[in-house]
C-alpha atoms as a PDB file:
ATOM      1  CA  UNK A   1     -18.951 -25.636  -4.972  1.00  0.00           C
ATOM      2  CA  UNK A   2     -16.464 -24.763  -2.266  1.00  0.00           C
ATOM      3  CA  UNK A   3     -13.495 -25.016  -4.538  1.00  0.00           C
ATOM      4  CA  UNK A   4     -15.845 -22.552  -7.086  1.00  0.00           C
ATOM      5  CA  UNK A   5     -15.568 -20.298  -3.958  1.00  0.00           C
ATOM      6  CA  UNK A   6     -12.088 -20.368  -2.976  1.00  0.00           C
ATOM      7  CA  UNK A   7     -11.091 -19.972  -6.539  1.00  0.00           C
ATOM      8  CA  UNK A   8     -13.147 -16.993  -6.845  1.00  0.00           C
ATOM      9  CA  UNK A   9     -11.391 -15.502  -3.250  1.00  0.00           C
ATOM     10  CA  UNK A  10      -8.137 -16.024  -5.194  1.00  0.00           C
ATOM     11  CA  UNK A  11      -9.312 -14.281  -8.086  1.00  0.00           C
ATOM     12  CA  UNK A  12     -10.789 -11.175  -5.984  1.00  0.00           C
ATOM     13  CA  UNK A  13      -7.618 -11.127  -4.188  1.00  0.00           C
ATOM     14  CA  UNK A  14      -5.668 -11.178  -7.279  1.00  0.00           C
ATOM     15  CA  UNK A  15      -8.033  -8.476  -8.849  1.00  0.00           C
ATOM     16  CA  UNK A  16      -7.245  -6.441  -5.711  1.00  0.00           C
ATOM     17  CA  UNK A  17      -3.942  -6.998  -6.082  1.00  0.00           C
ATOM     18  CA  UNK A  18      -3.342  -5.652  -9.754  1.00  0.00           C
ATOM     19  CA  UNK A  19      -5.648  -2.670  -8.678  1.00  0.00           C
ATOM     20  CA  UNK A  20      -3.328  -1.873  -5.983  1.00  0.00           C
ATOM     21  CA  UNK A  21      -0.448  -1.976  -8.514  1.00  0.00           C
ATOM     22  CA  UNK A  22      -2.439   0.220 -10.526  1.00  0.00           C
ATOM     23  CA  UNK A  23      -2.838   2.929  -7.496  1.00  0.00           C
ATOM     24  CA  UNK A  24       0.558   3.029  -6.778  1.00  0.00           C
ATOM     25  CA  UNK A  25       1.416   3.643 -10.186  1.00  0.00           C
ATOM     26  CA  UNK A  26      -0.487   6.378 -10.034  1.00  0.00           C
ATOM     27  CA  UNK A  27       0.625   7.747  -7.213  1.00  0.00           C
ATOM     28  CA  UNK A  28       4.246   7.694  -8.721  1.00  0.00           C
ATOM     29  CA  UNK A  29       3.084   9.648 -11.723  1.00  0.00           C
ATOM     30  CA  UNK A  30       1.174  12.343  -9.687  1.00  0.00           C
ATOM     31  CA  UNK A  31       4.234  12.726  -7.620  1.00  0.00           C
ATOM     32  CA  UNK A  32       6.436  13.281 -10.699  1.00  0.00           C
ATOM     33  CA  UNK A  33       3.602  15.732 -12.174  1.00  0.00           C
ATOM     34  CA  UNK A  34       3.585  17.570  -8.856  1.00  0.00           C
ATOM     35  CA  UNK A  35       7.524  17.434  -8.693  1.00  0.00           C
ATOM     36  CA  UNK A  36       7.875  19.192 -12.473  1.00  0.00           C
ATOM     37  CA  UNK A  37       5.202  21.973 -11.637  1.00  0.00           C
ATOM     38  CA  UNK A  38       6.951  22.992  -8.634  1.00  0.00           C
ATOM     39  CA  UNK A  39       9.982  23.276 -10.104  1.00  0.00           C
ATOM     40  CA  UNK A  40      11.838  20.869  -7.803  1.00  0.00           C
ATOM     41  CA  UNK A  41      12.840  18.583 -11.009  1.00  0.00           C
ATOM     42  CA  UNK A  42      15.085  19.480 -13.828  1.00  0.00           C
ATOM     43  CA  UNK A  43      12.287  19.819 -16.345  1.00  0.00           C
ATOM     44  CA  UNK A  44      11.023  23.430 -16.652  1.00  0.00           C
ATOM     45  CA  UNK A  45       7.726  24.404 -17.891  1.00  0.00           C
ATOM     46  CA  UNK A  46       5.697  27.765 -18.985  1.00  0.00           C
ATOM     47  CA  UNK A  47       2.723  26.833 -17.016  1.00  0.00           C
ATOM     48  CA  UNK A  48       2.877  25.073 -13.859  1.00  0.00           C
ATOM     49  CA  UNK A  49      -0.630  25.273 -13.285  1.00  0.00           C
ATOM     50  CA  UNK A  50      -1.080  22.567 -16.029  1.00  0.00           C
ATOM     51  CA  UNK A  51       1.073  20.360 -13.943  1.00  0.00           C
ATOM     52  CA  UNK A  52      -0.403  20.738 -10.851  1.00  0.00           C
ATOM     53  CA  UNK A  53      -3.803  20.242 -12.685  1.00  0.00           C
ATOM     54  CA  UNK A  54      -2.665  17.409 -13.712  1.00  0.00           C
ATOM     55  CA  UNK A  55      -0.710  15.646 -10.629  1.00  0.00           C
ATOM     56  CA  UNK A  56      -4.312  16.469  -8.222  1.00  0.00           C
ATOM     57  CA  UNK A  57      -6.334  14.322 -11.433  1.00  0.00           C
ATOM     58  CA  UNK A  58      -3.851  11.480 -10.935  1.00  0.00           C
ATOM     59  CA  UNK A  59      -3.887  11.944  -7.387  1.00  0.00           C
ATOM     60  CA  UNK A  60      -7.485  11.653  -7.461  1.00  0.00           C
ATOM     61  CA  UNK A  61      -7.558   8.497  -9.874  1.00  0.00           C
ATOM     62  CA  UNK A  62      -4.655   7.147  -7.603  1.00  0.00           C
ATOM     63  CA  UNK A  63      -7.060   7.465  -4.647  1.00  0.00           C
ATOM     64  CA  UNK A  64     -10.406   6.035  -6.296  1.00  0.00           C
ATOM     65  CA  UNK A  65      -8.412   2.920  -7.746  1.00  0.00           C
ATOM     66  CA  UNK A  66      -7.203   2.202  -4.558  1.00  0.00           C
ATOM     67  CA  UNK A  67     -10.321   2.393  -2.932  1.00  0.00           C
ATOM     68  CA  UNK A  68     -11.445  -0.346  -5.440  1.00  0.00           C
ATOM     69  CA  UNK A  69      -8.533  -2.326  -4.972  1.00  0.00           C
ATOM     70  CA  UNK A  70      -8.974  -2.495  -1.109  1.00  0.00           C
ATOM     71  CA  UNK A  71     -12.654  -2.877  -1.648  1.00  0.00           C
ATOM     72  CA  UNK A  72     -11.966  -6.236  -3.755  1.00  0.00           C
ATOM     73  CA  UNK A  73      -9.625  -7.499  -1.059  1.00  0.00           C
ATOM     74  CA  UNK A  74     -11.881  -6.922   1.583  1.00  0.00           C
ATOM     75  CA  UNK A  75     -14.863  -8.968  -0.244  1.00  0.00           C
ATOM     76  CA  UNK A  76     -12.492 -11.527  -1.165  1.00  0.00           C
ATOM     77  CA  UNK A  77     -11.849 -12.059   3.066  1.00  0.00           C
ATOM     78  CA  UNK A  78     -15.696 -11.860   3.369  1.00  0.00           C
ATOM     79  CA  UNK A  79     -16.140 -14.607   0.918  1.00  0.00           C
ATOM     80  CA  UNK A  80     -13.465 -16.669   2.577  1.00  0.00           C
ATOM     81  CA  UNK A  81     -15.221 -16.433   5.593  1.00  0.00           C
ATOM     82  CA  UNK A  82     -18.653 -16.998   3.562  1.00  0.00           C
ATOM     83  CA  UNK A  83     -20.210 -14.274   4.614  1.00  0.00           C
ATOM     84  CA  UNK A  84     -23.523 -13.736   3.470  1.00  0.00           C
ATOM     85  CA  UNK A  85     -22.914  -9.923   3.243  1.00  0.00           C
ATOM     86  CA  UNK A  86     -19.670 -10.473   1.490  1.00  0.00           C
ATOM     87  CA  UNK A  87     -21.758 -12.576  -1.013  1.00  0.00           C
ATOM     88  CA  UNK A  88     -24.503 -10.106  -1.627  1.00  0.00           C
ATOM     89  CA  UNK A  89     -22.058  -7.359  -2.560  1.00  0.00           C
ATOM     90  CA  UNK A  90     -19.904  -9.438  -4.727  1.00  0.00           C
ATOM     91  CA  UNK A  91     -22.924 -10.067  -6.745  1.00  0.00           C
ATOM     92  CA  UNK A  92     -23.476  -6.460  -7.142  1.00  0.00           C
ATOM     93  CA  UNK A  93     -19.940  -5.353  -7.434  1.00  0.00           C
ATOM     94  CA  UNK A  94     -19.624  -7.413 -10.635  1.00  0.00           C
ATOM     95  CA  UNK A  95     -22.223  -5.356 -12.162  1.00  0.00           C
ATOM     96  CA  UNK A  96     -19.340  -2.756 -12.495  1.00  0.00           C
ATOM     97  CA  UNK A  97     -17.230  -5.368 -12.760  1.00  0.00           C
ATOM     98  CA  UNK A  98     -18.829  -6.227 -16.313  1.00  0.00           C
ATOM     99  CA  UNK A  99     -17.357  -2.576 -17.528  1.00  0.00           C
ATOM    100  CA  UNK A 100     -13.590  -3.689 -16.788  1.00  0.00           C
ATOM    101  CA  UNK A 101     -12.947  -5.482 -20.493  1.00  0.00           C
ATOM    102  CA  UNK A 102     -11.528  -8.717 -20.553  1.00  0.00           C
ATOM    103  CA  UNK A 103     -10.808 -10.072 -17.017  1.00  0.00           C
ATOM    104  CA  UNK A 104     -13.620  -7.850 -15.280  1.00  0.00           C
ATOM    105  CA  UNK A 105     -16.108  -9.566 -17.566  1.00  0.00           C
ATOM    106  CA  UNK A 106     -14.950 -13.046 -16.552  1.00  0.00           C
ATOM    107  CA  UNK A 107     -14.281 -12.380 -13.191  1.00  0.00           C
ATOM    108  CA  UNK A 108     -18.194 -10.742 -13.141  1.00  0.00           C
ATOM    109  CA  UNK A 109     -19.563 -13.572 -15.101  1.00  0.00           C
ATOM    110  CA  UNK A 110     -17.641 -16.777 -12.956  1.00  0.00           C
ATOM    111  CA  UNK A 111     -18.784 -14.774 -10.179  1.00  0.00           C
ATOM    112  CA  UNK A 112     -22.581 -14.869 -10.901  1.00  0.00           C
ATOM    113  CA  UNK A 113     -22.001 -18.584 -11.960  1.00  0.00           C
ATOM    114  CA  UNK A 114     -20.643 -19.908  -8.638  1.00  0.00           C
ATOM    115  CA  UNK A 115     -22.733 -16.806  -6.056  1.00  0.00           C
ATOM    116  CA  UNK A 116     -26.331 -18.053  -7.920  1.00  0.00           C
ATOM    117  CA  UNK A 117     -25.943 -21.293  -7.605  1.00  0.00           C
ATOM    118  CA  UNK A 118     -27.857 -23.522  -5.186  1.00  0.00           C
ATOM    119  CA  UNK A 119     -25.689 -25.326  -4.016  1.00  0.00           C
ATOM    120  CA  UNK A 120     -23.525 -21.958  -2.860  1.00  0.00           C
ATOM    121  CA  UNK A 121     -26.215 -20.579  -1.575  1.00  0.00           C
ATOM    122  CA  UNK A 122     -26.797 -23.512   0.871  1.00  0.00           C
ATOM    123  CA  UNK A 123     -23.520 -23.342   1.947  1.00  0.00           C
ATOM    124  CA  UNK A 124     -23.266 -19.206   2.731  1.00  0.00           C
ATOM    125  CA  UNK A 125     -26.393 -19.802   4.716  1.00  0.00           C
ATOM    126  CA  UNK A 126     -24.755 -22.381   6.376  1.00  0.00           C
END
């Protein structure tokens, strides 16, 4: 079941990863938003309240998404280091993970598979 385990640390780190694509993406977009409603682009608008609006909900989304992309990397390390901590909130972390169609699903599901087994849990208590 240790290769179960490692695999799964690769796929939380890879997880991580694509979240922290995802926030920085973000953060792009809120700049631009931000960058039209001041005026400091070549775009002009009526209203740039609408922009702003709309640059601080992408900032926000920016922020949360990279708070679940660090949060998946740091698990991933705990699980490398089979911590029993690191275990209990992966299992519980892929409860949200479910939402997060396809690869969330999977990722939830292999993670349940490989975390409830005996064998694993033998070797986090270990």
């Amino acid at each position: 079941m240790k290769k179960h385990v490692d695999l799964l640390v690769w796929l939380y780190t890879a997880w991580g990863a694509v979240f922290l694509i995802v926030a920085l993406a973000g953060v792009s977009l809120a700049a631009g938003a931000w960058a039209i409603a001041t005026g400091v682009s070549p775009v002009q608008v009526s209203s740039p309240m609408s922009g702003q609006v709309t640059a601080a909900g992408l900032a926000s989304m920016a922020g949360l998404t990279l708070l679940w992309a660090l949060l998946h990397l740091a698990l991933a390390r705990a699980l490398a280091a089979l911590r029993i901590w690191g275990r209990t909130l992966v299992l519980g972390l892929s409860i949200v993970n479910l939402l997060l169609l396809p690869f969330g699903t999977a990722l939830a599901a292999y993670s349940w598979w490989v975390l409830l087994k005996d064998e694993t849990r033998r070797l986090f208590h270990a």
